[in-house]
Protein backbone atom coordinates (compact mmCIF):
# COMPACT_ATOMS: atom_id res chain seq x y z
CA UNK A 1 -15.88 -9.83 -3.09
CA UNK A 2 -12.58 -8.93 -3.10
CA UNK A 3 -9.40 -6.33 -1.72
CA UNK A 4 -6.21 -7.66 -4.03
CA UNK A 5 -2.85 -6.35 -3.04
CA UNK A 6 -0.45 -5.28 -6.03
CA UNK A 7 3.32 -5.80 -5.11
CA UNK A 8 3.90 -9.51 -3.66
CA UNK A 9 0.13 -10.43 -4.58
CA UNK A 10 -0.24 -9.87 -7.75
CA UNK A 11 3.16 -9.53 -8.96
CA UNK A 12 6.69 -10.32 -8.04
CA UNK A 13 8.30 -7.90 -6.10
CA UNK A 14 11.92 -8.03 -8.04
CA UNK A 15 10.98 -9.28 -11.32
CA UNK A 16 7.43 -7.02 -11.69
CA UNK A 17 6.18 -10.08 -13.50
CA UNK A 18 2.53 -12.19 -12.16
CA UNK A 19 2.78 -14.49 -9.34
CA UNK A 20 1.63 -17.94 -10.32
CA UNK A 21 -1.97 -17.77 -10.49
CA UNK A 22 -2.72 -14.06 -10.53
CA UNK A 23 -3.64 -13.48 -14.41
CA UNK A 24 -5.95 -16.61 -13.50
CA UNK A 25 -7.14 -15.43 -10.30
CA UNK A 26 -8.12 -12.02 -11.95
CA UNK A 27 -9.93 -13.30 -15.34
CA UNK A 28 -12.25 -16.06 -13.01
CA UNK A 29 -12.71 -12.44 -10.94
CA UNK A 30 -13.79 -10.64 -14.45
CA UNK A 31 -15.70 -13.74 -16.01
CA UNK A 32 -17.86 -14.40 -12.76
CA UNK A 33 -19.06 -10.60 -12.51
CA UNK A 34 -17.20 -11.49 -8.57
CA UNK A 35 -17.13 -7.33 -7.43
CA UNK A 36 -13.17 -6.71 -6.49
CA UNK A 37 -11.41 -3.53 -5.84
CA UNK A 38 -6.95 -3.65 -6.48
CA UNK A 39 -5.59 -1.48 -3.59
CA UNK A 40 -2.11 -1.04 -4.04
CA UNK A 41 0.39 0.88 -2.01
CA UNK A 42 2.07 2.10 -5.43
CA UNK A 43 3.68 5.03 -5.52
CA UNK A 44 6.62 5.54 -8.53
CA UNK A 45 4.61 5.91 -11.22
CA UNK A 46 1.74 7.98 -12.07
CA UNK A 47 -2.08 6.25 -11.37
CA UNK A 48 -2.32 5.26 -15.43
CA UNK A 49 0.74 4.39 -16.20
CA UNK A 50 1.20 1.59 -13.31
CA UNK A 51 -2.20 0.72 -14.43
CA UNK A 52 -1.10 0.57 -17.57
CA UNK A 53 2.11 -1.74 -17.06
CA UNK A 54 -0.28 -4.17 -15.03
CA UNK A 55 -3.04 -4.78 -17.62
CA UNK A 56 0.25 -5.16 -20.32
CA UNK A 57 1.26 -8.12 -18.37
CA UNK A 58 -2.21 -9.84 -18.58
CA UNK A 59 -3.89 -8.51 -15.46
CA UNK A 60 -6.93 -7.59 -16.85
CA UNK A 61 -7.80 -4.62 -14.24
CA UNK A 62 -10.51 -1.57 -15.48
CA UNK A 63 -9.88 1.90 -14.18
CA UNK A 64 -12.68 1.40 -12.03
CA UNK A 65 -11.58 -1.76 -9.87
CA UNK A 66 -7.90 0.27 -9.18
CA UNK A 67 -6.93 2.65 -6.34
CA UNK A 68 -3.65 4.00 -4.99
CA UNK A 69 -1.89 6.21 -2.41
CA UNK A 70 -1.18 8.89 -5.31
CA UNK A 71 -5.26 9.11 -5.83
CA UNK A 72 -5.36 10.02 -2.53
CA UNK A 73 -3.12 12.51 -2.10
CA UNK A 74 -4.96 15.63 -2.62
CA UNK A 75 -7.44 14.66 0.48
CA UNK A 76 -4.20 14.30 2.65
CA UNK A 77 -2.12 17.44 1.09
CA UNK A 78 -3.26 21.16 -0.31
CA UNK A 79 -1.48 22.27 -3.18
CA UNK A 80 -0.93 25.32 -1.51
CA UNK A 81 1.09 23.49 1.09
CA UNK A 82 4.88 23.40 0.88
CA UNK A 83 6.34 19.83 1.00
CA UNK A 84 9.70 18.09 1.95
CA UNK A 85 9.46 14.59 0.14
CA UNK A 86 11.19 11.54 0.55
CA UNK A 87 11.65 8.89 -1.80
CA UNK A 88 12.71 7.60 -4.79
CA UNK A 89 13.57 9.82 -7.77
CA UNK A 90 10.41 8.31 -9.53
CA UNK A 91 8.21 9.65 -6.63
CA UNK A 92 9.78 12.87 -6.15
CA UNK A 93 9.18 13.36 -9.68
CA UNK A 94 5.22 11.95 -9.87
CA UNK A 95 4.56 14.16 -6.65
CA UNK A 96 6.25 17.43 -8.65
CA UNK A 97 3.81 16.46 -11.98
CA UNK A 98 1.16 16.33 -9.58
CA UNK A 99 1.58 20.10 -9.01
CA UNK A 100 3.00 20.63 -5.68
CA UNK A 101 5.80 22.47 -4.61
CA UNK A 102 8.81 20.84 -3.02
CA UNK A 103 10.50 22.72 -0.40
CA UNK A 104 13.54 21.71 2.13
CA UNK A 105 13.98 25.38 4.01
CA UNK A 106 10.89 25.63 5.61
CA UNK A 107 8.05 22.65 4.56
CA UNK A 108 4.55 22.69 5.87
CA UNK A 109 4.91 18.77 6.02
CA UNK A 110 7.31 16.16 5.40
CA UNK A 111 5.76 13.35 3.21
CA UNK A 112 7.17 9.78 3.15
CA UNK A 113 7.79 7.28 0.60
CA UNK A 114 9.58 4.62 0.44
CA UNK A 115 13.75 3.91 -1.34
CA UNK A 116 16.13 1.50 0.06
CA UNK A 117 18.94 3.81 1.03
CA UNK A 118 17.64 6.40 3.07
CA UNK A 119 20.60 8.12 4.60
CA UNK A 120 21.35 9.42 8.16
CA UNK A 121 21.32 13.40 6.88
CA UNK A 122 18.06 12.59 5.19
CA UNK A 123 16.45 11.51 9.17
CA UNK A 124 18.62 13.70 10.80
CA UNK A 125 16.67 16.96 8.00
CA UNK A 126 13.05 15.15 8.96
CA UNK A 127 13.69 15.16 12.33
CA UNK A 128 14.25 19.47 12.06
CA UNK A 129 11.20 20.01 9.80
CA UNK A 130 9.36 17.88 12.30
CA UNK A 131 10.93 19.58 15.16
CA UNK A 132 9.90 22.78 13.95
CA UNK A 133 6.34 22.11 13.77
CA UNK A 134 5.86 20.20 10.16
CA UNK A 135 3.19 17.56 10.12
CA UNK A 136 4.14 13.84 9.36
CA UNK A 137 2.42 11.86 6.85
CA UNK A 138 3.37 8.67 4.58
CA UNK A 139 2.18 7.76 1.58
CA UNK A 140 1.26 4.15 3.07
CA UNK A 141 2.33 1.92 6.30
CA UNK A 142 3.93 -0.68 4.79
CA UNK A 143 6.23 -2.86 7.56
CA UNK A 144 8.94 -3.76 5.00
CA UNK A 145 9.80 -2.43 1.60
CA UNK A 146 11.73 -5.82 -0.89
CA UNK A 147 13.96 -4.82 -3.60
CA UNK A 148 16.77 -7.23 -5.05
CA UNK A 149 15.88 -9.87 -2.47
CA UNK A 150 16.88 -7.82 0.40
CA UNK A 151 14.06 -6.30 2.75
CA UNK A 152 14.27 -2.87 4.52
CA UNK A 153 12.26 -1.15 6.61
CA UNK A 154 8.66 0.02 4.92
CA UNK A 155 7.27 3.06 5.39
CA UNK A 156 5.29 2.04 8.63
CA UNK A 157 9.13 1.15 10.10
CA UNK A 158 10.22 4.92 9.31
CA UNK A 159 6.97 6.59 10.63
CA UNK A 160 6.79 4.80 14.01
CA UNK A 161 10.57 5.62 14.54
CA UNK A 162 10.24 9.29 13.54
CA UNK A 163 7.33 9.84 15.91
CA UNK A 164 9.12 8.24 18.74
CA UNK A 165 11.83 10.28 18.12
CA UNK A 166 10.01 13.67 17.43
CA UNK A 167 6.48 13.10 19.13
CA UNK A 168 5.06 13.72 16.19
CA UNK A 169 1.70 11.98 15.22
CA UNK A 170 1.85 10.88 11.65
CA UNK A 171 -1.17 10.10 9.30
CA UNK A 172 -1.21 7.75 6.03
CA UNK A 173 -2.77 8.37 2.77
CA UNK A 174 -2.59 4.44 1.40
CA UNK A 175 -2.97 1.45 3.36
CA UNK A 176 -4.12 0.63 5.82
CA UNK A 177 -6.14 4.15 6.64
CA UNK A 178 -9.11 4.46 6.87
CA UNK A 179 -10.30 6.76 4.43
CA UNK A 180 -8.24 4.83 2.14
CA UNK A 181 -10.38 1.63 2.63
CA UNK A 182 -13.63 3.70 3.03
CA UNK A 183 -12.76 5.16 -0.91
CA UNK A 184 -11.95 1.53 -1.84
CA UNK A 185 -15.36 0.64 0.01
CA UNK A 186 -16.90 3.50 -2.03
CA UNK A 187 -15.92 2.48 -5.26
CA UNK A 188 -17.09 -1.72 -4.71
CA UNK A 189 -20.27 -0.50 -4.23
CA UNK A 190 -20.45 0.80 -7.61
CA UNK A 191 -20.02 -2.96 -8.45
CA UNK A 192 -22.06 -4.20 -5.68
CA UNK A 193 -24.18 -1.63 -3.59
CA UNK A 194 -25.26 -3.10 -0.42
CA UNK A 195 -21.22 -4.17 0.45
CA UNK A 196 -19.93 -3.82 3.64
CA UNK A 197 -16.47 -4.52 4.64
CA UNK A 198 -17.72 -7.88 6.46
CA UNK A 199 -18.32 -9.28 2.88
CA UNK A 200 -15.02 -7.81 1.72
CA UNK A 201 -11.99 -10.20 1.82
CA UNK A 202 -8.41 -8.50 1.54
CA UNK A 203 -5.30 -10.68 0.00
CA UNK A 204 -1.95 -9.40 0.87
CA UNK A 205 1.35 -10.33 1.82
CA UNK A 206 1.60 -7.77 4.10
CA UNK A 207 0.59 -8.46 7.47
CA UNK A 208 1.33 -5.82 9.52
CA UNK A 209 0.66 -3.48 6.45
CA UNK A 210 -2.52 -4.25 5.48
CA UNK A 211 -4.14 -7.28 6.75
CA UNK A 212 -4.72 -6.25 10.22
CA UNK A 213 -5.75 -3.02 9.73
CA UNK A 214 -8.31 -4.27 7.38
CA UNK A 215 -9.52 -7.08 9.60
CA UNK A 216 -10.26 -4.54 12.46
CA UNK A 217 -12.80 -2.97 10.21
CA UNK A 218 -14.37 -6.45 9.94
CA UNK A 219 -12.73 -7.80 6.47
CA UNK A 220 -11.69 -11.45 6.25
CA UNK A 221 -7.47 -11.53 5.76
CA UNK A 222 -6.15 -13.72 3.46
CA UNK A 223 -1.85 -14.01 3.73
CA UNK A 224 -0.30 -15.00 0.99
CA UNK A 225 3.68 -16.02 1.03
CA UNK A 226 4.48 -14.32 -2.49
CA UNK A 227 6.20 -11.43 -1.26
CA UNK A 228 7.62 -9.65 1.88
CA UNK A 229 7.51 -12.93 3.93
CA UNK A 230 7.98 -16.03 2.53
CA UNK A 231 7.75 -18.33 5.45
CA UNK A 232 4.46 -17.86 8.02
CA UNK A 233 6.30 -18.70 10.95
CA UNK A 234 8.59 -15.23 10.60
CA UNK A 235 5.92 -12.90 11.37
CA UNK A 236 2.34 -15.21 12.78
CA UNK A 237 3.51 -16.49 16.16
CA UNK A 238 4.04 -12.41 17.44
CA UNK A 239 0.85 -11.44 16.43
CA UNK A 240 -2.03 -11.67 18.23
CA UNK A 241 -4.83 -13.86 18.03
CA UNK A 242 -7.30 -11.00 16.83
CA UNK A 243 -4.82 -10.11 14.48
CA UNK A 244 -3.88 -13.50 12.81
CA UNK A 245 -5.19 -13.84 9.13
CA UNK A 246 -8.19 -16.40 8.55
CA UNK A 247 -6.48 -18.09 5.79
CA UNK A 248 -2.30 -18.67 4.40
CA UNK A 249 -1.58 -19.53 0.92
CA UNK A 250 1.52 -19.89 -0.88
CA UNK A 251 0.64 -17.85 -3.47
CA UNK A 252 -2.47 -16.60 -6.24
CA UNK A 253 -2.93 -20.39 -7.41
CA UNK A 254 -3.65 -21.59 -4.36
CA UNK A 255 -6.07 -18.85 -3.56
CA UNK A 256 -7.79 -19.44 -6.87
CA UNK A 257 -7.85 -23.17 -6.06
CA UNK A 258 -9.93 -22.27 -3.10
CA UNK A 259 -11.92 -19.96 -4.52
């Protein structure tokens, strides 16, 4: 059974279009009755809508086999709380729709998501809230965040650097929390009851993101050089041993080849 990353997995990360193999790897999933959960770190568009723009492209996911950050949120954040986003205009807007109430004066917590042009007065207003007792939390711990072939710093990057710089401890809503894999846990076992995360094995292009937070619960990693990193020897040779993925593939078709 199987964890399947969205962005870099599944689909390109600058064209939003299938890798090779994926609309494959995901119909030998549905044909085979193989129990799979997609975990993406999605967070622009509302649940059913980027649902909804992956099934149009021939990924044949069912409500029940998805789960994101934004499904999440409510466990992480009370409506009643005041937040200070930070993110694209897409988020800002999904997390308003959601019902909660934005608030740069005096927030409750400062919530971050991920854009490619965070600015130095954007840190410089986290760092205050934070400062003044906010609490920290991301909407996923992604290492690096891809957009027109250029990579920045993911979420992860900006959370680790605003706690060192604040003290502030910072919790995640996506991956790779725990209560986010112990939802995505809940919901395979609707598929398959007796799972455990040992029978569970995560794809992902994300190292750092996903795969090693995963495998320290006992899943099997599988890295796949689709997205964020496109050559293994960028990121494998600083991690350690315990940390290394069991398996690299170049993309979806290769993983379905070895199915």
């Amino acid at each position: 059974m199987y964890f399947i990353d969205v962005q870099g997995t599944l689909i390109e990360d600058n064209t939003k279009q299938p890798v090779r193999g994926a609309v494959a790897f995901i119909d030998r999933l549905n044909a085979q009755g193989i129990p799979y959960m997609v975990i993406t770190n999605s967070t622009k568009n509302p649940s059913d809508e980027f649902l909804g723009y992956l099934r149009s492209i021939g990924l044949a996911i069912s409500p029940e086999k998805y789960l994101d950050p934004l499904m999440m949120l409510e466990g992480c954040i009370d409506k009643s709380e005041k937040i200070a986003a930070y993110g694209s205009e897409p988020f800002l807007n999904v997390v308003r729709s959601m019902g909660y109430t934005l608030d740069y004066v005096r927030p409750d917590a400062v919530l971050i998501a991920i854009k490619e042009n965070f600015g130095a007065d954007e840190y410089a207003q986290m760092i205050e809230f934070l400062l003044s007792g906010a609490r920290l939390i991301g909407m996923h711990e992604t290492s690096l965040y891809v957009k027109n072939h250029k990579r920045y710093p993911g979420v992860g990057a900006i959370l680790k650097m605003l706690e060192f710089a604040t003290s502030t401890p910072y919790t995640v809503v996506g991956k790779p929390s725990g209560p986010f894999f112990a939802e995505a846990l809940r919901r395979i076992r609707l598929q398959s009851p007796q799972a455990r995360y040992e029978d569970i094995t995560i794809i992902s292009d994300d190292v750092k993101g996903d795969l090693v937070g995963a495998q320290k619960l006992g899943m099997k990693g599988v890295f796949v050089l689709s997205g964020k990193i496109r050559n293994a020897d960028e990121i494998l040779p600083s991690l350690d041993p315990a940390e290394r993925p069991g398996a690299v593939y170049s993309d979806m078709q290769e993983v379905l080849e070895n199915l």
